[in-house]
N, C-alpha and C. Protein backbone atom coordinates (compact mmCIF):
# COMPACT_ATOMS: atom_id res chain seq x y z
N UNK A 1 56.38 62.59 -38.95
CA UNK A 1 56.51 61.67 -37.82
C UNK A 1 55.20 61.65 -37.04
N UNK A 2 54.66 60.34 -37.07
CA UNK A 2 53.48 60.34 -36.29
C UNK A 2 53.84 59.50 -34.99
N UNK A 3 53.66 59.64 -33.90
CA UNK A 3 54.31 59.94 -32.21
C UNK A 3 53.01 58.03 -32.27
N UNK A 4 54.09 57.76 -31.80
CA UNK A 4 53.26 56.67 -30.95
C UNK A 4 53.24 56.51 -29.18
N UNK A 5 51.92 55.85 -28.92
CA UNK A 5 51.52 56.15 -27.46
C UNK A 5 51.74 54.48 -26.91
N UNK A 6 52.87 54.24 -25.64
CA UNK A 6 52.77 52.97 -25.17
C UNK A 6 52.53 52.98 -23.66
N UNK A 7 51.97 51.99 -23.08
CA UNK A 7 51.81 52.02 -21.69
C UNK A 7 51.92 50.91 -21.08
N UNK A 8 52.67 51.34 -20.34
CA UNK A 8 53.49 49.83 -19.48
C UNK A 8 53.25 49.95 -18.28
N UNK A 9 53.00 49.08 -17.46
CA UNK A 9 52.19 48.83 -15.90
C UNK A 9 52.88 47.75 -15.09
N UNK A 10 52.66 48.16 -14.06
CA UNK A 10 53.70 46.79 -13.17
C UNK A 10 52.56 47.40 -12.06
N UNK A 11 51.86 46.24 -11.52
CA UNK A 11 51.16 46.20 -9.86
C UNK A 11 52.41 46.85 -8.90
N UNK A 12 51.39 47.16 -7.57
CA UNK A 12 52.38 47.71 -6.45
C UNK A 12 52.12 46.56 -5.61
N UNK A 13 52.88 45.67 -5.14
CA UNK A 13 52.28 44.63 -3.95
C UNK A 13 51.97 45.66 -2.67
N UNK A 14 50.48 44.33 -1.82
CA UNK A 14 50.32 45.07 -0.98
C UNK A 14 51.27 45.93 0.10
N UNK A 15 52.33 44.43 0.18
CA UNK A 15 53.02 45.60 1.14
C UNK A 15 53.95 46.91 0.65
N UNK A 16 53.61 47.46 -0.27
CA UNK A 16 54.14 48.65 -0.67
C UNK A 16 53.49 49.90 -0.36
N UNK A 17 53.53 50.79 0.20
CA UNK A 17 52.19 52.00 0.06
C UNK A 17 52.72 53.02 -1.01
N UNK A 18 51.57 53.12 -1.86
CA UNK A 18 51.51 53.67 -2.74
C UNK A 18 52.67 54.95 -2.66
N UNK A 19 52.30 55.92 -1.97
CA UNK A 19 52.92 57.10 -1.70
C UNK A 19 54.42 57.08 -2.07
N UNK A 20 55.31 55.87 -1.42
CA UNK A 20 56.59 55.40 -1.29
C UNK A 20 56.70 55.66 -2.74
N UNK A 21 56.10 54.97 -3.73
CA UNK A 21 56.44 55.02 -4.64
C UNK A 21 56.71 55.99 -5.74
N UNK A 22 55.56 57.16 -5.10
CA UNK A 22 55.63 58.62 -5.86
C UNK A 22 56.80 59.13 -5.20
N UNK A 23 57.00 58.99 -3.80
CA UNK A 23 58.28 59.87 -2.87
C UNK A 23 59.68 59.48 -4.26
N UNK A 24 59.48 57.98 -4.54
CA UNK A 24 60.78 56.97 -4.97
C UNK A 24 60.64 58.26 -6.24
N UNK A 25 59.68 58.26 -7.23
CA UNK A 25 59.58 59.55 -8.69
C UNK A 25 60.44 60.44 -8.09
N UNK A 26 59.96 60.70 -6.95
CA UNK A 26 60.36 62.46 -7.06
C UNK A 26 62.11 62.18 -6.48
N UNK A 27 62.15 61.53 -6.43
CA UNK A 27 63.67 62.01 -6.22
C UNK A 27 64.40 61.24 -7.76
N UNK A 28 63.75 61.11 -8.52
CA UNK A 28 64.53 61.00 -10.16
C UNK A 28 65.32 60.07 -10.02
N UNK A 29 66.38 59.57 -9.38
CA UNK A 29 67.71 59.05 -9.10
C UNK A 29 66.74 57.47 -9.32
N UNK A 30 66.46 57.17 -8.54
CA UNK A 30 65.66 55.41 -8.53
C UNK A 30 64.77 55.46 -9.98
N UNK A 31 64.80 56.36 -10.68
CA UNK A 31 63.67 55.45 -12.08
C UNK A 31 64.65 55.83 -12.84
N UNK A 32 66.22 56.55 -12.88
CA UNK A 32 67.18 57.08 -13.87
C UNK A 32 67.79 55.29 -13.73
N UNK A 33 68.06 54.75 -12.48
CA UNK A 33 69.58 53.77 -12.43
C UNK A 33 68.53 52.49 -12.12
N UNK A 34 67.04 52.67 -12.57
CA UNK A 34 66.36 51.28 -12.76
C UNK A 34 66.67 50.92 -14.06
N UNK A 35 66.95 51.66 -15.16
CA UNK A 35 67.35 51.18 -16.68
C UNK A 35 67.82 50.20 -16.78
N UNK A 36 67.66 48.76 -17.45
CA UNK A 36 68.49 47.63 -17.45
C UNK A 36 69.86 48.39 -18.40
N UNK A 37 69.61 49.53 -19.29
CA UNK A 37 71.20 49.56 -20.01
C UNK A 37 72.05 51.36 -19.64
N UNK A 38 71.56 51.15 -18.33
CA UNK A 38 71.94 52.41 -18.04
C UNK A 38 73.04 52.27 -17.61
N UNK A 39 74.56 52.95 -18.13
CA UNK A 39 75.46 52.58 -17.62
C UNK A 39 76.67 54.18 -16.96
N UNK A 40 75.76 54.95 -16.84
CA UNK A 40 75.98 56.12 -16.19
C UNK A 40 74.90 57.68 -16.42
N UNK A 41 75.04 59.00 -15.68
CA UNK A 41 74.56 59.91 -15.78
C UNK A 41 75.22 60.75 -14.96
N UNK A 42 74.61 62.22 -15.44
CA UNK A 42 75.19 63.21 -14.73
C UNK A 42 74.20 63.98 -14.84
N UNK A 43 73.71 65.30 -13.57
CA UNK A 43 73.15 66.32 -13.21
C UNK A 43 73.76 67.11 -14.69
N UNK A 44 72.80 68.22 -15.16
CA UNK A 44 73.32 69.24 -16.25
C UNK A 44 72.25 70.59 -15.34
N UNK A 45 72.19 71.70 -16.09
CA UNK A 45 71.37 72.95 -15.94
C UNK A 45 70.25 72.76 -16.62
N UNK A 46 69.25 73.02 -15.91
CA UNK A 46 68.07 73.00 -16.91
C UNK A 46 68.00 74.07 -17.63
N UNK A 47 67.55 73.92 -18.68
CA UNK A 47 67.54 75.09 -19.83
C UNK A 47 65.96 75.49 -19.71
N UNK A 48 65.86 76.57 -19.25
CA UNK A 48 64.10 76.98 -19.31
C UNK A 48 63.37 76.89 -20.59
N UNK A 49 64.47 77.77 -21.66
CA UNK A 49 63.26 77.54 -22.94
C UNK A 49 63.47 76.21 -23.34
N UNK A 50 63.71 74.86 -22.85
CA UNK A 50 63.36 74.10 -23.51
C UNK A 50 62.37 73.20 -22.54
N UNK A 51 62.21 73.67 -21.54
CA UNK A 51 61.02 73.71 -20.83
C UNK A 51 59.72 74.04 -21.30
N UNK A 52 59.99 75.79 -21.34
CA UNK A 52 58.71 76.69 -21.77
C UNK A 52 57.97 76.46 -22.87
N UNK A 53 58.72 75.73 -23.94
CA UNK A 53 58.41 75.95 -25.45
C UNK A 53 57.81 74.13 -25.31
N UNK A 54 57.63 73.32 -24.37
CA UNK A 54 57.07 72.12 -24.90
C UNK A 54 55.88 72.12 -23.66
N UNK A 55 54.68 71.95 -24.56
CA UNK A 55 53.39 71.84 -23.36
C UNK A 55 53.35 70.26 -22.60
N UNK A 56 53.94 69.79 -22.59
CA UNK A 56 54.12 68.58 -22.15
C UNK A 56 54.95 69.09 -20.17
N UNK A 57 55.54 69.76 -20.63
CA UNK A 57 55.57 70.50 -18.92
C UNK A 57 54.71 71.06 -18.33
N UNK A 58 53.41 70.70 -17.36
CA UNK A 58 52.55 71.72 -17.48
C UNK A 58 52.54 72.55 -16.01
N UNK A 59 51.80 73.51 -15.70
CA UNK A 59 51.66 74.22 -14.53
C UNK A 59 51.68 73.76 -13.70
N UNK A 60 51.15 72.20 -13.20
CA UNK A 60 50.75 71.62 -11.94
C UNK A 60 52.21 71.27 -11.44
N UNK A 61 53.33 70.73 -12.10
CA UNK A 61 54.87 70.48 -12.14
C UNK A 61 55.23 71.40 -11.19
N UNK A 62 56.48 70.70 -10.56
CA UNK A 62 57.22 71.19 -9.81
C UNK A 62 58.95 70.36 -9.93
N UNK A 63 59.82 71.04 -9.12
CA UNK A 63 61.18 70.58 -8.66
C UNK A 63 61.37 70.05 -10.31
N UNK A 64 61.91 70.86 -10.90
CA UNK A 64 62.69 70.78 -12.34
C UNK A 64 64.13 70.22 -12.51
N UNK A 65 64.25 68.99 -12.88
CA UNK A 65 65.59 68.69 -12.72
C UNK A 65 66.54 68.06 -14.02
N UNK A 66 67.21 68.08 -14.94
CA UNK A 66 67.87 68.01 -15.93
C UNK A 66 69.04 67.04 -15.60
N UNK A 67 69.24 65.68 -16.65
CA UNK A 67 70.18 65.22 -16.52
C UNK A 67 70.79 64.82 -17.88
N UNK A 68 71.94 64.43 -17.91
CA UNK A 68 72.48 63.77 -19.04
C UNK A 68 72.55 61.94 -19.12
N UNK A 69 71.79 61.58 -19.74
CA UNK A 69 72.04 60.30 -19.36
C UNK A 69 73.03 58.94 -20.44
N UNK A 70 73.97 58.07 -19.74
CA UNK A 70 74.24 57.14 -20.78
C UNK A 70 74.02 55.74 -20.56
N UNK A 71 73.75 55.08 -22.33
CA UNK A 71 72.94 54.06 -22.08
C UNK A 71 73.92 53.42 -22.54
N UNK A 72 73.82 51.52 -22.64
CA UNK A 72 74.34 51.00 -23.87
C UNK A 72 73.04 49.84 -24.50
N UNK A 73 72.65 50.36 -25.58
CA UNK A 73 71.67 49.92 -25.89
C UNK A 73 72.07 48.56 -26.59
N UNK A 74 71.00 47.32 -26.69
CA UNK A 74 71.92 45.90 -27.33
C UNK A 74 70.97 46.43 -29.01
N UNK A 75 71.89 45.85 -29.84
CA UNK A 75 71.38 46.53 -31.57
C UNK A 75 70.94 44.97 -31.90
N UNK A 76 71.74 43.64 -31.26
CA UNK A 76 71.63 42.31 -31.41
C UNK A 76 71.65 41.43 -29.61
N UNK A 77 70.56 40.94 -30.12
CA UNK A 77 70.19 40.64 -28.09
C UNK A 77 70.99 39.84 -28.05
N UNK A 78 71.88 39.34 -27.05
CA UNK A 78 72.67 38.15 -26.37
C UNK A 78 73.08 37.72 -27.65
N UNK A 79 74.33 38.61 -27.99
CA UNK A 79 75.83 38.09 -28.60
C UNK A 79 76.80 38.70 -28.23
N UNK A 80 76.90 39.88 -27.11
CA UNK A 80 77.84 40.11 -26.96
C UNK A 80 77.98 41.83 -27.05
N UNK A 81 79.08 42.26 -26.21
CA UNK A 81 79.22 43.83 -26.15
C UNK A 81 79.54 44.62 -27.59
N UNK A 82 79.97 44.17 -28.13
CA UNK A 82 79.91 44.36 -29.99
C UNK A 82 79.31 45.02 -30.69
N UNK A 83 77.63 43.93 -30.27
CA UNK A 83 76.61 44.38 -31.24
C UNK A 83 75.68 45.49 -29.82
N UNK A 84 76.26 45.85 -29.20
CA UNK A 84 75.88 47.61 -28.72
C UNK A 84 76.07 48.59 -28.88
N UNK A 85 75.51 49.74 -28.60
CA UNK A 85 75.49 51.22 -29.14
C UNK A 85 75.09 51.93 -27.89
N UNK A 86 76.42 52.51 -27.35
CA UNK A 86 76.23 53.67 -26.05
C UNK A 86 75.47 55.08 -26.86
N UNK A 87 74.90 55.36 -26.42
CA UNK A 87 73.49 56.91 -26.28
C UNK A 87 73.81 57.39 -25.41
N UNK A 88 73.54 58.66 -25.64
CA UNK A 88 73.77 59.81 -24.82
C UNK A 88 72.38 60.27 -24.89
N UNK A 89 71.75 60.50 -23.62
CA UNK A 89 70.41 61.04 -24.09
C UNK A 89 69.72 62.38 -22.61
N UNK A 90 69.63 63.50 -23.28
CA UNK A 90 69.89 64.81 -22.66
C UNK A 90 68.09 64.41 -22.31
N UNK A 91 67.57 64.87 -20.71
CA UNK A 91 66.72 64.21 -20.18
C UNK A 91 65.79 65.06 -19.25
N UNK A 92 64.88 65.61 -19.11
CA UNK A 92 64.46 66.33 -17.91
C UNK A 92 63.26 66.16 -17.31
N UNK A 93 63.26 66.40 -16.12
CA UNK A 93 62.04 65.84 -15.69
C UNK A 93 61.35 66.84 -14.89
N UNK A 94 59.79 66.95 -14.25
CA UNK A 94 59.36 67.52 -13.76
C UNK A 94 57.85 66.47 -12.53
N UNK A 95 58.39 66.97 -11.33
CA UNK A 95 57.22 66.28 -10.52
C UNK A 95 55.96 66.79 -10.41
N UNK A 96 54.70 66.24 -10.43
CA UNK A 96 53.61 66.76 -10.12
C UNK A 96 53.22 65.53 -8.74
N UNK A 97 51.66 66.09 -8.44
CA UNK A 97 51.00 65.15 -7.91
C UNK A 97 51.24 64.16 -7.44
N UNK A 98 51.37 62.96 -8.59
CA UNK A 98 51.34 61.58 -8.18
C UNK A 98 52.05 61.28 -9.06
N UNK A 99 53.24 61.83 -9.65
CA UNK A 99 54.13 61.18 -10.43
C UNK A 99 55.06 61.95 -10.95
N UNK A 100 55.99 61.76 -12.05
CA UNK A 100 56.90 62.56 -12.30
C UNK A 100 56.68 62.64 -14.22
N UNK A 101 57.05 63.40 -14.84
CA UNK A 101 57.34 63.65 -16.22
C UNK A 101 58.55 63.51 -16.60
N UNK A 102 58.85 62.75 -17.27
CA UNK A 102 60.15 62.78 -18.07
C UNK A 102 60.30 62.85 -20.05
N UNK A 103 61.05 64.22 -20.24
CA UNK A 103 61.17 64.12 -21.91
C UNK A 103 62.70 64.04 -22.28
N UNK A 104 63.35 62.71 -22.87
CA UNK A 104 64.26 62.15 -23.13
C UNK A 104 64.38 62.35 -24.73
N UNK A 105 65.54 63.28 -25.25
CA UNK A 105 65.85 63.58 -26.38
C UNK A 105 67.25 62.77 -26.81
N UNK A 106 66.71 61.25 -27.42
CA UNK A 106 67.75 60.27 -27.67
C UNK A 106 68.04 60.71 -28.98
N UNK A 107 69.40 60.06 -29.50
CA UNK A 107 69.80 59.96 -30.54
C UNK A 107 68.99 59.59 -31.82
N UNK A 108 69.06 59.75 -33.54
CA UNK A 108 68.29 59.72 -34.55
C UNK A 108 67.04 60.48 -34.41
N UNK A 109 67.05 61.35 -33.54
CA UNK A 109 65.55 62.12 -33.58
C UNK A 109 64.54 61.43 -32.90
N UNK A 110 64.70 60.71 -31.92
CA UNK A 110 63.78 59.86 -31.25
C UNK A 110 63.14 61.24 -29.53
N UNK A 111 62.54 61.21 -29.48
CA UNK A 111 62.21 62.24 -28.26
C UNK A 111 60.57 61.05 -27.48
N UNK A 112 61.13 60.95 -26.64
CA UNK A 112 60.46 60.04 -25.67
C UNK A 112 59.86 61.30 -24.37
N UNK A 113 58.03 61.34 -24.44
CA UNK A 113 57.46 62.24 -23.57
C UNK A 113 56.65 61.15 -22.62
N UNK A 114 57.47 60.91 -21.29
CA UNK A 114 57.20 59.89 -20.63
C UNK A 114 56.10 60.42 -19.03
N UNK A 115 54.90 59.54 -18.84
CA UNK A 115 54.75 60.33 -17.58
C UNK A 115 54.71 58.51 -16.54
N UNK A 116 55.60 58.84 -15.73
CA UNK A 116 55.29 57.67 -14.74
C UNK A 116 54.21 57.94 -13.19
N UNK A 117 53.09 57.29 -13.20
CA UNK A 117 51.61 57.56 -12.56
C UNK A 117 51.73 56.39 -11.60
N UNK A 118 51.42 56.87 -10.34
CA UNK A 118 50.90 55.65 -9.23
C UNK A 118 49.77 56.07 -9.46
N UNK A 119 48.86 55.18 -9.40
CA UNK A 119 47.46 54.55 -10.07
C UNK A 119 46.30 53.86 -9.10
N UNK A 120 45.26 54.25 -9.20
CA UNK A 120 44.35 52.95 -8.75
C UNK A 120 44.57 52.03 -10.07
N UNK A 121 44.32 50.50 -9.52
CA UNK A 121 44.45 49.70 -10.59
C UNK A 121 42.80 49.74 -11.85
N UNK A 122 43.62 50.02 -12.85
CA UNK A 122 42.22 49.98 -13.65
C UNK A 122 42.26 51.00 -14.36
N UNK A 123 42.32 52.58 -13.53
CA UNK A 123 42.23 53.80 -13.48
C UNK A 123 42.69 54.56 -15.28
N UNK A 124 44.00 54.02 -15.47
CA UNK A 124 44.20 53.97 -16.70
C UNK A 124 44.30 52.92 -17.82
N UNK A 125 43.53 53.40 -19.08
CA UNK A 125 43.38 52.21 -19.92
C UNK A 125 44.07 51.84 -20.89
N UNK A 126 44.21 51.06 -21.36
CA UNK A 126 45.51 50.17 -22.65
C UNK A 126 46.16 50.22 -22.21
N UNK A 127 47.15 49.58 -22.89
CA UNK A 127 48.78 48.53 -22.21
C UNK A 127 48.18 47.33 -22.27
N UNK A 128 49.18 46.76 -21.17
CA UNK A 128 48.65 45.52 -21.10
C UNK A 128 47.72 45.01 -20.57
N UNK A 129 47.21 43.72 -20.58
CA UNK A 129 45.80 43.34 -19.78
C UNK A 129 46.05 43.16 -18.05
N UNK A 130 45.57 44.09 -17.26
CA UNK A 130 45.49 43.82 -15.88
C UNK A 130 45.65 43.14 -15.18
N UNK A 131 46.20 41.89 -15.05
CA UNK A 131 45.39 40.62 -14.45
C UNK A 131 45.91 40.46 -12.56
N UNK A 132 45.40 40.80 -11.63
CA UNK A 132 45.35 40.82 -10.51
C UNK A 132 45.68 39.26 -9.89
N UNK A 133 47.03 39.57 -8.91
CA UNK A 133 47.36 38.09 -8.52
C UNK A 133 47.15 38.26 -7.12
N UNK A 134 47.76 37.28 -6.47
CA UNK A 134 47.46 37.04 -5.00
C UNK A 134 48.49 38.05 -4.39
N UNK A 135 48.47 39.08 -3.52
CA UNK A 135 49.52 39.66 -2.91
C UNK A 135 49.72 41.17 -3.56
N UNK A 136 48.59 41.30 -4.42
CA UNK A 136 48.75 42.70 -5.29
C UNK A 136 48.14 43.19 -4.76
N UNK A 137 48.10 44.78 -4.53
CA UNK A 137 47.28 45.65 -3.94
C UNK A 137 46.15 46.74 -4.92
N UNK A 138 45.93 47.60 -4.67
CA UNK A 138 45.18 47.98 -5.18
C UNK A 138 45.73 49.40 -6.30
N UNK A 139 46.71 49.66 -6.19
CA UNK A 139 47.57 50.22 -7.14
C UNK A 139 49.02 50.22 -7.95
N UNK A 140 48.91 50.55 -9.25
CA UNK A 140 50.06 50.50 -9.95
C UNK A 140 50.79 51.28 -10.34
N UNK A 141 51.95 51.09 -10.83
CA UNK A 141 53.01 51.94 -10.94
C UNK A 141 53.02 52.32 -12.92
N UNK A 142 52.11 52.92 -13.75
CA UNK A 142 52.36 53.04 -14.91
C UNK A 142 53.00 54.47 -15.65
N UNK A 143 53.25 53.66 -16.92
CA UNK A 143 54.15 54.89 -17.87
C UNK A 143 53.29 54.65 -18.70
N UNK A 144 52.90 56.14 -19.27
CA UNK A 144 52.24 56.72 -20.59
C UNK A 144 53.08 57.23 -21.17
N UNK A 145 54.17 56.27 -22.30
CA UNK A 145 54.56 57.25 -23.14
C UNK A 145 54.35 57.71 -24.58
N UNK A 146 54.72 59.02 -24.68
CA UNK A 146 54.64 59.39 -26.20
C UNK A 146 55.79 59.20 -26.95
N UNK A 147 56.12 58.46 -27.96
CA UNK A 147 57.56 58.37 -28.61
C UNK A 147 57.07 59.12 -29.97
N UNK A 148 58.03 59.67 -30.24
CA UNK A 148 58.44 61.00 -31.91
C UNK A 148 59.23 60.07 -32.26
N UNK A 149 59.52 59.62 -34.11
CA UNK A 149 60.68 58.83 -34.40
C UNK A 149 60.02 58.70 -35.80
N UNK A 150 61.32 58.70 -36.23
CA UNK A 150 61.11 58.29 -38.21
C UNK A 150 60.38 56.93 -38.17
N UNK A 151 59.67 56.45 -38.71
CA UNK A 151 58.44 55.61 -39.54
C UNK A 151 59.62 53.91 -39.58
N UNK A 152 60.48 54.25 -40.16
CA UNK A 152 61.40 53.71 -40.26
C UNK A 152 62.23 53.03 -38.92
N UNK A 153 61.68 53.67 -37.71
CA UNK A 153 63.22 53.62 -36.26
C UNK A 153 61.92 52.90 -35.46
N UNK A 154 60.78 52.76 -35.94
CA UNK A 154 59.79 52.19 -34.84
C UNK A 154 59.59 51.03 -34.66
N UNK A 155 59.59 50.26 -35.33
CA UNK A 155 60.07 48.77 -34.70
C UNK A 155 61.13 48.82 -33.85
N UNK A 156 62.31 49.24 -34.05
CA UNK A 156 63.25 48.65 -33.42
C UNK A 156 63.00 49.79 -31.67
N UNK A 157 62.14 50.72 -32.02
CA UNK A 157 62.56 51.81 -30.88
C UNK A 157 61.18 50.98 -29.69
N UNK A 158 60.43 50.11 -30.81
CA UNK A 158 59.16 49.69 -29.58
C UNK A 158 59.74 48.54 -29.16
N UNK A 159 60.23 47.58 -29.64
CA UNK A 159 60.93 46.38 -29.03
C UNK A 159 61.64 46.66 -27.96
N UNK A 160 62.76 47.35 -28.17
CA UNK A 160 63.65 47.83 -27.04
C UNK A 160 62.59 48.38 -25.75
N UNK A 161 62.12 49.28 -26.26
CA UNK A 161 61.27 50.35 -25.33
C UNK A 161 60.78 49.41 -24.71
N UNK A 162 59.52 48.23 -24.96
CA UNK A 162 58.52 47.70 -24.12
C UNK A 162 59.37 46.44 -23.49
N UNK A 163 60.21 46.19 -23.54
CA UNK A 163 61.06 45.35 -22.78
C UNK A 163 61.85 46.56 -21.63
N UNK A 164 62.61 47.23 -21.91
CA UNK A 164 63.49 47.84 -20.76
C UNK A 164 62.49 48.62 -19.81
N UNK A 165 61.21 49.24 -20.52
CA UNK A 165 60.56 50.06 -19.55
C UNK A 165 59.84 48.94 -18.71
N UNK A 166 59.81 48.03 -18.89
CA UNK A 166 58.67 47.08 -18.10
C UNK A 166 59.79 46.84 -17.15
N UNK A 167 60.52 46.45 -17.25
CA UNK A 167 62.05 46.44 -16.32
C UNK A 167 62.20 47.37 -15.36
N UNK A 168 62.12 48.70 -15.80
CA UNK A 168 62.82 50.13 -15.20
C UNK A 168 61.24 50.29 -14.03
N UNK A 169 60.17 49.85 -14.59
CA UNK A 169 58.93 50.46 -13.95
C UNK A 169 59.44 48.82 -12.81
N UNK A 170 59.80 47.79 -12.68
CA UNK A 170 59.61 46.40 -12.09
C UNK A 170 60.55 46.68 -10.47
N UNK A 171 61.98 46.87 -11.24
CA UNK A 171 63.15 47.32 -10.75
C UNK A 171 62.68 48.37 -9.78
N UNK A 172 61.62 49.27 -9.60
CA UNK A 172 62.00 50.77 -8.99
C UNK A 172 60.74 50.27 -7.60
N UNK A 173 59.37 49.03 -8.45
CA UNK A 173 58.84 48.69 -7.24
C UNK A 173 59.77 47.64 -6.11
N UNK A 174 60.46 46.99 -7.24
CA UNK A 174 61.30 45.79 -6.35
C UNK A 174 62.21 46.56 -5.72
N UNK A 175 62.81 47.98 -5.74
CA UNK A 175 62.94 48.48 -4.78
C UNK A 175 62.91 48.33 -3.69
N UNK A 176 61.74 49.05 -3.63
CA UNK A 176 60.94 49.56 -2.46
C UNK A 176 60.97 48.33 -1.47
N UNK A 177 60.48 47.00 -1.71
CA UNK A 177 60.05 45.97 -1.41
C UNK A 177 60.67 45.39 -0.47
N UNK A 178 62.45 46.03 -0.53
CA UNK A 178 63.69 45.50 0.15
C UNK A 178 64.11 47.08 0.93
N UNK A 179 63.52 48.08 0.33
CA UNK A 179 63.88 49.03 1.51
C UNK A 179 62.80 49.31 2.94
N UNK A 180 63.25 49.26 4.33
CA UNK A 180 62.54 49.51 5.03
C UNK A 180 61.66 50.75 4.63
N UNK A 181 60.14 50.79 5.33
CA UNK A 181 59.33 51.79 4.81
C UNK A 181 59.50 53.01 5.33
N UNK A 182 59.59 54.46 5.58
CA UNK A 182 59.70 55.49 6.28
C UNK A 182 58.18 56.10 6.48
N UNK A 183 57.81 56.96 6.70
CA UNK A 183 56.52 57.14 7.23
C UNK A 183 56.28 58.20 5.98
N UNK A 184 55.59 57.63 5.09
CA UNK A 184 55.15 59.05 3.89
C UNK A 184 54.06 60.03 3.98
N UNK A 185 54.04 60.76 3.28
CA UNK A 185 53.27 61.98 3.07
C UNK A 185 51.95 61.67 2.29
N UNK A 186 51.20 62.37 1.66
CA UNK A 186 49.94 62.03 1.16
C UNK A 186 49.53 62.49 -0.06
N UNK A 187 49.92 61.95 -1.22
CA UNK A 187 50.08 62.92 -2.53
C UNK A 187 49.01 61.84 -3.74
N UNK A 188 48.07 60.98 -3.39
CA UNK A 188 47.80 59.90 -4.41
C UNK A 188 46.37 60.64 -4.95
N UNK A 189 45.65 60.07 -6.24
CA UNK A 189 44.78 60.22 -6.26
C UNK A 189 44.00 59.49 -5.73
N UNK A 190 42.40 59.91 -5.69
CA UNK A 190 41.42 59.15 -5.15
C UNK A 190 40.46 58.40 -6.30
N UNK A 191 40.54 57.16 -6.21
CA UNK A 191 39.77 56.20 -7.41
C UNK A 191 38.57 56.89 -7.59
């Protein structure tokens, strides 16, 4: 299995401050129930060695939190509840800095090593092309992920993937956008 790398980006409008958006990471709950096919979850125990044993958790991490999550994924787009397939997918995450880590161990052997980054715009490269509109500010909300998966499950696991995550990353700024702002803390990098 050779791991493919995708990165999906959504601008922060100006009136968003950045920070809000890392505060929104660290509490897990707003990027778990942004999923367009998320149709429940539950808190579990985090298991340390399955922490310890993957370097993808690293030292700078903090507030360790483990969930169980369920999806219903569409197998055939717009025909109907039928052609779906509910997942169960055992999930944990860890905050650093300016963002949070998430490694999602879905069904068929698929293991998704996700990091979601508030960004200067630019700051990180590939994905999609940048293009700066009227009302955008100067940082974004992106996911670097690593997907593991049989040779065979990758078409169908990148289609899905680069549609719902562009969603889940859209959903968590459109958030913000409608919640009054609270006065945040200071956790971003410097361009």
């Amino acid at each position: 299995m050779s791991p493919m790398t995708m990165i999906t980006r959504v601008p922060l409008p100006e009136s968003v401050n950045p920070v809000l958006v890392v505060e929104a990471l660290h509490a897990y709950l707003p990027l778990i129930e942004a999923n367009p096919y998320h149709i429940g979850h539950e808190r579990r125990p985090v298991d340390l060695d399955e922490v310890v044993a993957d370097t993808f958790f690293s030292d700078d991490g903090q507030k360790l939190a483990a969930f169980v999550v369920h999806d219903r994924i569409p197998i055939i787009k717009n025909v109907g509840a039928w052609a779906t397939k509910d997942v169960v997918i055992p999930c944990v995450f860890q905050s650093f800095e300016y963002g949070v880590r998430c490694r999602a161990d879905a069904s068929g052997g698929v293991t998704v090593r996700s990091s979601y980054e508030v960004r200067p715009r630019g700051q990180v490269q590939g994905g999609p092309e940048d293009v700066v509109r009227p009302g955008e500010g100067d940082h974004e909300l992106v996911e670097i992920a690593t997907i593991d998966c049989l040779a065979i499950m990758k078409p169908f696991v990148k289609q899905g993937y680069n549609t719902a995550h562009q969603e889940i990353l859209q959903r968590v700024v459109d958030g913000l956008v409608r919640t009054p702002a609270p006065q945040p803390q200071n956790y971003l990098p410097q361009a």
